[in-house]
C-alpha atoms as a PDB file:
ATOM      1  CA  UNK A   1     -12.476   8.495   3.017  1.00  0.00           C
ATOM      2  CA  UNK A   2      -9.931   9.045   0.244  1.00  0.00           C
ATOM      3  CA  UNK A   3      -8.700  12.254   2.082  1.00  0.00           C
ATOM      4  CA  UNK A   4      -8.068  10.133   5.181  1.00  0.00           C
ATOM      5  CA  UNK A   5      -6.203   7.474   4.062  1.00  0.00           C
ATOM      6  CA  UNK A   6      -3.854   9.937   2.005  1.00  0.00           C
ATOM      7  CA  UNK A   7      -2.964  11.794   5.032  1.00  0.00           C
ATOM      8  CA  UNK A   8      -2.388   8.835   7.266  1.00  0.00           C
ATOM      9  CA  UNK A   9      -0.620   7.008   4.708  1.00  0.00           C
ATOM     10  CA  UNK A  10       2.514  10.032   4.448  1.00  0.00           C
ATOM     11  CA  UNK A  11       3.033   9.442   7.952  1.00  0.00           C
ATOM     12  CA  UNK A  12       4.015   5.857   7.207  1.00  0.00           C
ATOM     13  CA  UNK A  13       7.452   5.379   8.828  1.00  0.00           C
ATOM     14  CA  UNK A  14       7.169   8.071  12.080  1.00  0.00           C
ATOM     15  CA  UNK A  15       8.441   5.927  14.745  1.00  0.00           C
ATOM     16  CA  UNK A  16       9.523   6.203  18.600  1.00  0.00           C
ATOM     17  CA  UNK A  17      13.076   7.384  19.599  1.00  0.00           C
ATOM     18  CA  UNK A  18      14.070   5.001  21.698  1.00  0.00           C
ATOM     19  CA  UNK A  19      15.810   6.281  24.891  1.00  0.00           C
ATOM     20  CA  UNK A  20      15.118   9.754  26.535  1.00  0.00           C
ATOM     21  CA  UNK A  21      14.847  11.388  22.803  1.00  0.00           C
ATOM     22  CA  UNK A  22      11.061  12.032  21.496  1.00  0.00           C
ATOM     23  CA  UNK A  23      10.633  11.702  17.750  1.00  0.00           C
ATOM     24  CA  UNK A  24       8.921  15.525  17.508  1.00  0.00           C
ATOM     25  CA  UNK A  25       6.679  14.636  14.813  1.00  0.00           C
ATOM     26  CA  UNK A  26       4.695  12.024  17.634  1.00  0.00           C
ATOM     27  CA  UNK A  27       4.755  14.954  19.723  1.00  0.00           C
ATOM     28  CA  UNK A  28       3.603  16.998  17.476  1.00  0.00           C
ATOM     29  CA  UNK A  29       0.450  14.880  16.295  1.00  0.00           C
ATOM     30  CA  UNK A  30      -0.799  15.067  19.919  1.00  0.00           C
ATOM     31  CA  UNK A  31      -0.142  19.045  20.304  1.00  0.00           C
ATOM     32  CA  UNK A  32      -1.936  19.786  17.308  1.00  0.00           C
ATOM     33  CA  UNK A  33      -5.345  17.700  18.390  1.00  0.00           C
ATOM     34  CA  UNK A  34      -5.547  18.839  21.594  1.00  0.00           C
ATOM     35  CA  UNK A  35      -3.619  17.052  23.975  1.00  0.00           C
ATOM     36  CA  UNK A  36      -1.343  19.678  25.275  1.00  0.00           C
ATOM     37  CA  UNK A  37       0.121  17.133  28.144  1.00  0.00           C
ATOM     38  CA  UNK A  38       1.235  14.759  26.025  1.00  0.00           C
ATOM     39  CA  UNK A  39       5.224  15.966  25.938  1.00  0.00           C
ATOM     40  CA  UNK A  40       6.859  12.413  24.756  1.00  0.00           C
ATOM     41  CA  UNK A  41       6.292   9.410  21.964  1.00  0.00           C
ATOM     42  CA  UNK A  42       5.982   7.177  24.954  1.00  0.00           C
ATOM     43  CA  UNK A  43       2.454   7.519  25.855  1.00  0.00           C
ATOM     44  CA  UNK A  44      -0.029   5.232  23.948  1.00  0.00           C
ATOM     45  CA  UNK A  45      -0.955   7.226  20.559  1.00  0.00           C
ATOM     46  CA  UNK A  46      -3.270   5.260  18.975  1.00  0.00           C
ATOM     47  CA  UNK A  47      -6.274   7.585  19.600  1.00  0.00           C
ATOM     48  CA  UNK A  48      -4.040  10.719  19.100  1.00  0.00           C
ATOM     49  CA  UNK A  49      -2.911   9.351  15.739  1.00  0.00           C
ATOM     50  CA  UNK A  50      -6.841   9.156  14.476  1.00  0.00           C
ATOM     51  CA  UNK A  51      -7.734  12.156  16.271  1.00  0.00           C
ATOM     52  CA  UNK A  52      -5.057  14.169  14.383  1.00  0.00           C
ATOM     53  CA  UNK A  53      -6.154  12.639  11.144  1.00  0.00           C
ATOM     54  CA  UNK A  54      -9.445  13.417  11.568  1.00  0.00           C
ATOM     55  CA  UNK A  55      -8.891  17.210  11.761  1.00  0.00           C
ATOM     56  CA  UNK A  56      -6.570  17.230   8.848  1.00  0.00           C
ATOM     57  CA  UNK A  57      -9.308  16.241   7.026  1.00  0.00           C
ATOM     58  CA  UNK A  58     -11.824  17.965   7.996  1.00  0.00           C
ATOM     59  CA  UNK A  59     -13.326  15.695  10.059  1.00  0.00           C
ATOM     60  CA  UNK A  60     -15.097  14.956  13.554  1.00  0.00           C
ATOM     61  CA  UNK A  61     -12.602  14.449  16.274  1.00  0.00           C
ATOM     62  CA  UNK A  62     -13.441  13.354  19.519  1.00  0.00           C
ATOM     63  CA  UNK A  63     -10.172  14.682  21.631  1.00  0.00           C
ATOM     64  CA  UNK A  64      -9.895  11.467  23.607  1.00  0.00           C
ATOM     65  CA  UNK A  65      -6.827   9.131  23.850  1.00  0.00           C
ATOM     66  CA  UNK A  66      -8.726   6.243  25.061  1.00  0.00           C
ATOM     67  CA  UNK A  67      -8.883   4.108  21.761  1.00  0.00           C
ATOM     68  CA  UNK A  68     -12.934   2.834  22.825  1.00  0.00           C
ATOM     69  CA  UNK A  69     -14.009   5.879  22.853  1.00  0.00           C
ATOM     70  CA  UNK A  70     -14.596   5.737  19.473  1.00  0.00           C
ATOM     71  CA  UNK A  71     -17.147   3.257  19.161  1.00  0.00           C
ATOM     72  CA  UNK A  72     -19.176   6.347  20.221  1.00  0.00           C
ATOM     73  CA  UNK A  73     -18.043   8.519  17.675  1.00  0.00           C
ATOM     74  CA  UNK A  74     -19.666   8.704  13.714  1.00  0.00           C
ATOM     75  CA  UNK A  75     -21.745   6.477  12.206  1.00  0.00           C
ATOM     76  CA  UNK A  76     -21.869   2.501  12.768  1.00  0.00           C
ATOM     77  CA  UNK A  77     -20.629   0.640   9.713  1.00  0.00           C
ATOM     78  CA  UNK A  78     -20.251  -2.881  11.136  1.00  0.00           C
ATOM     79  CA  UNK A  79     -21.467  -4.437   8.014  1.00  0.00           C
ATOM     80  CA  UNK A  80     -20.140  -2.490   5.349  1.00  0.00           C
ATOM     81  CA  UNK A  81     -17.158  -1.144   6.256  1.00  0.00           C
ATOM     82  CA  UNK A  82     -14.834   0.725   3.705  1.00  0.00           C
ATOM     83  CA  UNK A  83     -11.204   1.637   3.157  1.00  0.00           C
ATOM     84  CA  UNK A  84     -10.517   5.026   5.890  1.00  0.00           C
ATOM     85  CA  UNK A  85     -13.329   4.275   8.139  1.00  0.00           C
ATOM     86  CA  UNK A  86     -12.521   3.893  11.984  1.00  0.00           C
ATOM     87  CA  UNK A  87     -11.779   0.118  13.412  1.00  0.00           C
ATOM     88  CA  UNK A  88     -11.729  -0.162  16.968  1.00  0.00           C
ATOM     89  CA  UNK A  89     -10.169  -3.616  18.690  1.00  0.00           C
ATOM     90  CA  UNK A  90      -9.954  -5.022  21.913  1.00  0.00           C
ATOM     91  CA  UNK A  91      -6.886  -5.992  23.668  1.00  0.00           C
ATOM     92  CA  UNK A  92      -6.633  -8.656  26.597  1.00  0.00           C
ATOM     93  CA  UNK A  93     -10.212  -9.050  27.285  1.00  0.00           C
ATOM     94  CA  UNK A  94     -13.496  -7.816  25.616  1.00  0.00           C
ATOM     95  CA  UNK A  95     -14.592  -6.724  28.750  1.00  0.00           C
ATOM     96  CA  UNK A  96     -11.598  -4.520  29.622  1.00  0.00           C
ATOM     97  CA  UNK A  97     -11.008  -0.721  28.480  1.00  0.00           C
ATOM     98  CA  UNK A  98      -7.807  -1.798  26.661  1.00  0.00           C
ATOM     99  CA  UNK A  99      -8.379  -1.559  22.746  1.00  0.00           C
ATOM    100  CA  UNK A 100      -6.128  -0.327  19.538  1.00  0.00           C
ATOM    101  CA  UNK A 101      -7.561   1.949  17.171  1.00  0.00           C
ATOM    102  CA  UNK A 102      -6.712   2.869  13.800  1.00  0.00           C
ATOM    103  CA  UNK A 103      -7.946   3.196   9.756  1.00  0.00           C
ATOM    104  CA  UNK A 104      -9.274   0.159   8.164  1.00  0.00           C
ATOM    105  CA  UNK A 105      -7.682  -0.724   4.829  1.00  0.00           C
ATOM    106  CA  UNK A 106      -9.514  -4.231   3.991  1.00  0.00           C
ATOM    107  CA  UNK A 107      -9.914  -8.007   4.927  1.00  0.00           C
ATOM    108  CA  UNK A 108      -7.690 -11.005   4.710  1.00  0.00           C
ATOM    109  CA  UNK A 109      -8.966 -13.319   1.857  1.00  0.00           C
ATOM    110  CA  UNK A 110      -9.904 -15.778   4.189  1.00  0.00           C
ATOM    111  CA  UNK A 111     -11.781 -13.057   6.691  1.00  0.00           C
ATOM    112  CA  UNK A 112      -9.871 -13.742   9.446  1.00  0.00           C
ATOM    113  CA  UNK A 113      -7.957 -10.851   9.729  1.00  0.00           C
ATOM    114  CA  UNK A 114      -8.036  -7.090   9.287  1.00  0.00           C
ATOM    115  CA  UNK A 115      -5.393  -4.890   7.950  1.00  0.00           C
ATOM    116  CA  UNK A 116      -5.458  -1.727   9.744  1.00  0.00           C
ATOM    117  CA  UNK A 117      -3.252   1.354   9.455  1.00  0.00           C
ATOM    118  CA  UNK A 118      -2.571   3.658  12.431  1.00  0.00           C
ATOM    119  CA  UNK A 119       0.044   4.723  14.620  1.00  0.00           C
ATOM    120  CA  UNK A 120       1.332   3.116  17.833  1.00  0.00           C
ATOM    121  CA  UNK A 121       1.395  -0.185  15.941  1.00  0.00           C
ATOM    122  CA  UNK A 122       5.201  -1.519  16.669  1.00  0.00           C
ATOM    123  CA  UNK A 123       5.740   1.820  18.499  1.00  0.00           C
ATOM    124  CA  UNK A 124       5.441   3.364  14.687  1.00  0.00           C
ATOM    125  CA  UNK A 125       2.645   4.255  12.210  1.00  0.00           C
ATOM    126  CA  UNK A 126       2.374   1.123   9.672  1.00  0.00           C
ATOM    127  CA  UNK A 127       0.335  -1.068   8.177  1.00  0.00           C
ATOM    128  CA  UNK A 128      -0.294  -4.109  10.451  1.00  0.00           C
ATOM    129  CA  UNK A 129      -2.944  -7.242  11.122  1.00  0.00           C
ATOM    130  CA  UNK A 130      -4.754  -8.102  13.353  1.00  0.00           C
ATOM    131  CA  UNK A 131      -7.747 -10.782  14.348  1.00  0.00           C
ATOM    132  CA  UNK A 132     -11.153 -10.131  13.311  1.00  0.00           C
ATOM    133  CA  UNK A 133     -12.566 -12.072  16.768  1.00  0.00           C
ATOM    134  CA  UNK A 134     -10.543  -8.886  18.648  1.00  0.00           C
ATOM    135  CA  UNK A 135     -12.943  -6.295  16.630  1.00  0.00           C
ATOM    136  CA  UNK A 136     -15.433  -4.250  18.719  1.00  0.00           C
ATOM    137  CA  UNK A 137     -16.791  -1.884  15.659  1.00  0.00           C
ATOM    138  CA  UNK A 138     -16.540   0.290  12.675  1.00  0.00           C
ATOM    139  CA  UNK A 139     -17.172   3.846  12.378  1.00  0.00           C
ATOM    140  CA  UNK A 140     -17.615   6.289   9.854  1.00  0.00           C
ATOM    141  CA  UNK A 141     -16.407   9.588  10.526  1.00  0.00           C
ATOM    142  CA  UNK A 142     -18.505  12.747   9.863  1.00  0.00           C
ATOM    143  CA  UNK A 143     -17.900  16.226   9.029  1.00  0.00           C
ATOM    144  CA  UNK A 144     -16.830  18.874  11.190  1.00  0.00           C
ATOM    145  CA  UNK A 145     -18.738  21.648   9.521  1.00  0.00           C
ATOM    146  CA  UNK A 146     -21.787  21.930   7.036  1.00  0.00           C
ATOM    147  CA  UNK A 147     -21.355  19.090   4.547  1.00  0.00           C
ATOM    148  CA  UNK A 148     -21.331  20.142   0.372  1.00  0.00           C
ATOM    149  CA  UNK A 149     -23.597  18.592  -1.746  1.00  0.00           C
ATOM    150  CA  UNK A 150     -23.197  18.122  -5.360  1.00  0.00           C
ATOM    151  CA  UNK A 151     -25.033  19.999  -7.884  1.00  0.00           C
ATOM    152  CA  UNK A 152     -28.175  18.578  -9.463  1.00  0.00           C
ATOM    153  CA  UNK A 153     -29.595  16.504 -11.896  1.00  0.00           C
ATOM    154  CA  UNK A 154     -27.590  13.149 -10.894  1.00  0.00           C
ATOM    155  CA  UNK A 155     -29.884  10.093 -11.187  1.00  0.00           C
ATOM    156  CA  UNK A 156     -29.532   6.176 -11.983  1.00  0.00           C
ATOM    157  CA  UNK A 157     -26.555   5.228 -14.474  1.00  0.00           C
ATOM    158  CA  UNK A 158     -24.915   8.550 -13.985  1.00  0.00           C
ATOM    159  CA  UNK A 159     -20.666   8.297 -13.210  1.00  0.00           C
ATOM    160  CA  UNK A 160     -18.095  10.553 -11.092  1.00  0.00           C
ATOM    161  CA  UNK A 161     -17.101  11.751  -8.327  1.00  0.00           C
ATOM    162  CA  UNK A 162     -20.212  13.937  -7.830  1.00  0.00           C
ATOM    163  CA  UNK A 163     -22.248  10.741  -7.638  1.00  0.00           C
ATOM    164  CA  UNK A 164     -19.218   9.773  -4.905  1.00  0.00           C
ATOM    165  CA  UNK A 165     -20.122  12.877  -3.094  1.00  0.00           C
ATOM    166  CA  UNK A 166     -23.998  12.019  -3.084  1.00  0.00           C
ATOM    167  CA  UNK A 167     -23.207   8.804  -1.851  1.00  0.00           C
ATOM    168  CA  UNK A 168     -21.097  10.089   0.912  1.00  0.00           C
ATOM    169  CA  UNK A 169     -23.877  12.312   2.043  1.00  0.00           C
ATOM    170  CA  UNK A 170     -26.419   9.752   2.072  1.00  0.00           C
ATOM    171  CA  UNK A 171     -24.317   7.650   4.701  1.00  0.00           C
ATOM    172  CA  UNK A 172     -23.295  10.657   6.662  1.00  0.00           C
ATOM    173  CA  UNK A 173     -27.507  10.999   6.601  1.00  0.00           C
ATOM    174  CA  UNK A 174     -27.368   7.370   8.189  1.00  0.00           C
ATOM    175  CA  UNK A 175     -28.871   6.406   4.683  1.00  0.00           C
ATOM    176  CA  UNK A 176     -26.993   3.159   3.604  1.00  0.00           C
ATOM    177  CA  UNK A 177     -26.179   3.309  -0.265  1.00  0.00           C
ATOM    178  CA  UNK A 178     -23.435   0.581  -0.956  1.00  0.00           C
ATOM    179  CA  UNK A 179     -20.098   1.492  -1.264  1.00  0.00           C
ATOM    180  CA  UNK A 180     -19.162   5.049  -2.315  1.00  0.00           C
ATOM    181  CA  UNK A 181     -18.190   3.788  -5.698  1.00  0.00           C
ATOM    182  CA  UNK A 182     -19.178   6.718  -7.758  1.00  0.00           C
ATOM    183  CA  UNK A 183     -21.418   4.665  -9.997  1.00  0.00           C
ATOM    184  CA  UNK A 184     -25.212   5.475  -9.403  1.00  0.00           C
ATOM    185  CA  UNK A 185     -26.908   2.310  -9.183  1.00  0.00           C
ATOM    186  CA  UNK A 186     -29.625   0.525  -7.959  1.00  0.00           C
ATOM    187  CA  UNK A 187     -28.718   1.239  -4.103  1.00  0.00           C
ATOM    188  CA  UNK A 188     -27.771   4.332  -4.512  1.00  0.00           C
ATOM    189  CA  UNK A 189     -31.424   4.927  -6.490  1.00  0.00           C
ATOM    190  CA  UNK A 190     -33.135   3.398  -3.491  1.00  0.00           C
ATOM    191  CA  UNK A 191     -31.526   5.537  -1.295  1.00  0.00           C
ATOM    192  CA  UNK A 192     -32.679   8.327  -2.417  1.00  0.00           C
ATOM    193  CA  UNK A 193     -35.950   7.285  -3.004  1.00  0.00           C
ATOM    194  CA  UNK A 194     -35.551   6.374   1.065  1.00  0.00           C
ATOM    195  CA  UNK A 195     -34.817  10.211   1.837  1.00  0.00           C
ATOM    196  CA  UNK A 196     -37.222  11.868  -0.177  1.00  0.00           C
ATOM    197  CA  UNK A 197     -39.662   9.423   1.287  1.00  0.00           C
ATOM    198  CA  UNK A 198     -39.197  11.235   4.426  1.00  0.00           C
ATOM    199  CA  UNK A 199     -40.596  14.632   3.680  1.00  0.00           C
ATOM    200  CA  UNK A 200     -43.928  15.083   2.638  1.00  0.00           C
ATOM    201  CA  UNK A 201     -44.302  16.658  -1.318  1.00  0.00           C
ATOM    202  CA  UNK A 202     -41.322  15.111  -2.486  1.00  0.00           C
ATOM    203  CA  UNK A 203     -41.397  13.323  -5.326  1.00  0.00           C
ATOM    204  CA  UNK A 204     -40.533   9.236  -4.739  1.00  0.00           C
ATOM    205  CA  UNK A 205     -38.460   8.827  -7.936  1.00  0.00           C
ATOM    206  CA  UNK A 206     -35.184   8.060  -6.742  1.00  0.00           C
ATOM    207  CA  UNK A 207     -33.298  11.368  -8.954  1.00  0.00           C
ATOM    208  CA  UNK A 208     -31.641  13.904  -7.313  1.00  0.00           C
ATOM    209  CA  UNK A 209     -32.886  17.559  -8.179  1.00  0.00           C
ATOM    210  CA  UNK A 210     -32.821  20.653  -6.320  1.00  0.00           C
ATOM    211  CA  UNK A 211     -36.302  20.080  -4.259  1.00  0.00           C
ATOM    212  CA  UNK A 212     -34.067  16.580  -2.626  1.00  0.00           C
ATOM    213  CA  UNK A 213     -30.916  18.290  -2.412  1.00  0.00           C
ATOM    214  CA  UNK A 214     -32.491  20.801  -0.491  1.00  0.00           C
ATOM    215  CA  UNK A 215     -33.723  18.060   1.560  1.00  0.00           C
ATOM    216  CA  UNK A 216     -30.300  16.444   2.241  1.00  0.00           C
ATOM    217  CA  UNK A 217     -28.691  19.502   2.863  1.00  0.00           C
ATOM    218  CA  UNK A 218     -31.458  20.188   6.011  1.00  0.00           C
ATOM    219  CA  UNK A 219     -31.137  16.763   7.050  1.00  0.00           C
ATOM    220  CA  UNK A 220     -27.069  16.794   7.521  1.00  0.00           C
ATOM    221  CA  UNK A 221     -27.010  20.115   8.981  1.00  0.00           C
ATOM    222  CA  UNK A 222     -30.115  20.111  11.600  1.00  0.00           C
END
């Protein structure tokens, strides 16, 4: 989620032009993901914003500008969300298809709100916060191609930002692992030893070698 969060966060600052003027870069971010009738930085952006993000890095779009639509998109990470992943609220009513999306950064200490960054948010892409009662979901976003795997041996106690990778994998594999944290610990370990429970012949042992990487790499790109 690193990439995300570094290409949202240079955007910080692009803001409506009041008036009949149209701040170009706005109009820009819906042009280049897709939507080709947006012409002004007057019409909600929310969903553009994330949708634009997403295929800068390499990621899943979904080419919608209604900001629920993304509760359908990636993988659900309600309970464990992280830094970059997808937040989706509700505005007026639960019930209605009004909502805000944007990029989660973190919690209040207190839990009571979240501090998301995305655009639209005072007509501007910033860093704002907002209730946790008026969240509907997170999401993870996955890969729009065939996702690289790490080279082998990596197993319990190992450190870096191939372990980061693994770990990445595993959740885009729906496999929860804890926080991508690039330290390979005990969740991590299990895991693994989750996926290569899965296919017959593998060996339960919670290491990743060739014969699981192999594995993974069928599993994310079925």
């Amino acid at each position: 989620m690193d990439k995300i969060l570094k290409i949202a966060i240079a955007e910080l600052g692009q803001k409506e032009i009041s008036g009949p003027q149209d701040n170009p870069t706005i109009v820009n971010y819906a042009k280049e993901a897709g939507f080709d009738w947006v012409n002004d930085d007057e019409t909600p952006w929310c969903s553009i914003f994330v949708n634009w993000v997403a295929k800068k890095a390499g990621l899943k779009d979904n080419g919608k500008a209604n900001a629920r639509s993304w509760l359908l998109e990636g993988m659900n990470v309600d309970t464990s969300p992280e830094p970059g992943d997808v937040v989706i609220f509700w505005r007026e009513s639960p019930d209605s298809w009004l909502g805000h999306v944007g990029f989660f950064l973190g919690f209040s200490i207190d839990g009571e709100r979240v501090y998301c960054l995305g655009g639209n948010q005072g007509n501007q892409v910033s860093v704002s916060a907002y209730s946790f009662e008026n969240v509907l979901g997170f999401r993870r976003l996955m890969s729009s191609g065939i996702i690289a795997l790490p080279d082998p041996i990596l197993q319990k106690g190992d450190k870096g930002n191939a372990v980061k990778d693994l770990q990445n994998a595993l959740k885009a594999a729906n496999i929860d692992c804890g926080t991508s944290d690039g330290d390979f610990g005990g969740m991590t370990e299990d895991a693994l030893k989750l996926l290569q429970s899965m296919k017959t012949g593998l060996v339960v042992d919670g290491v990743y070698n060739e014969e699981t990487k192999d594995f993974l790499f069928q599993t994310l790109n079925a």
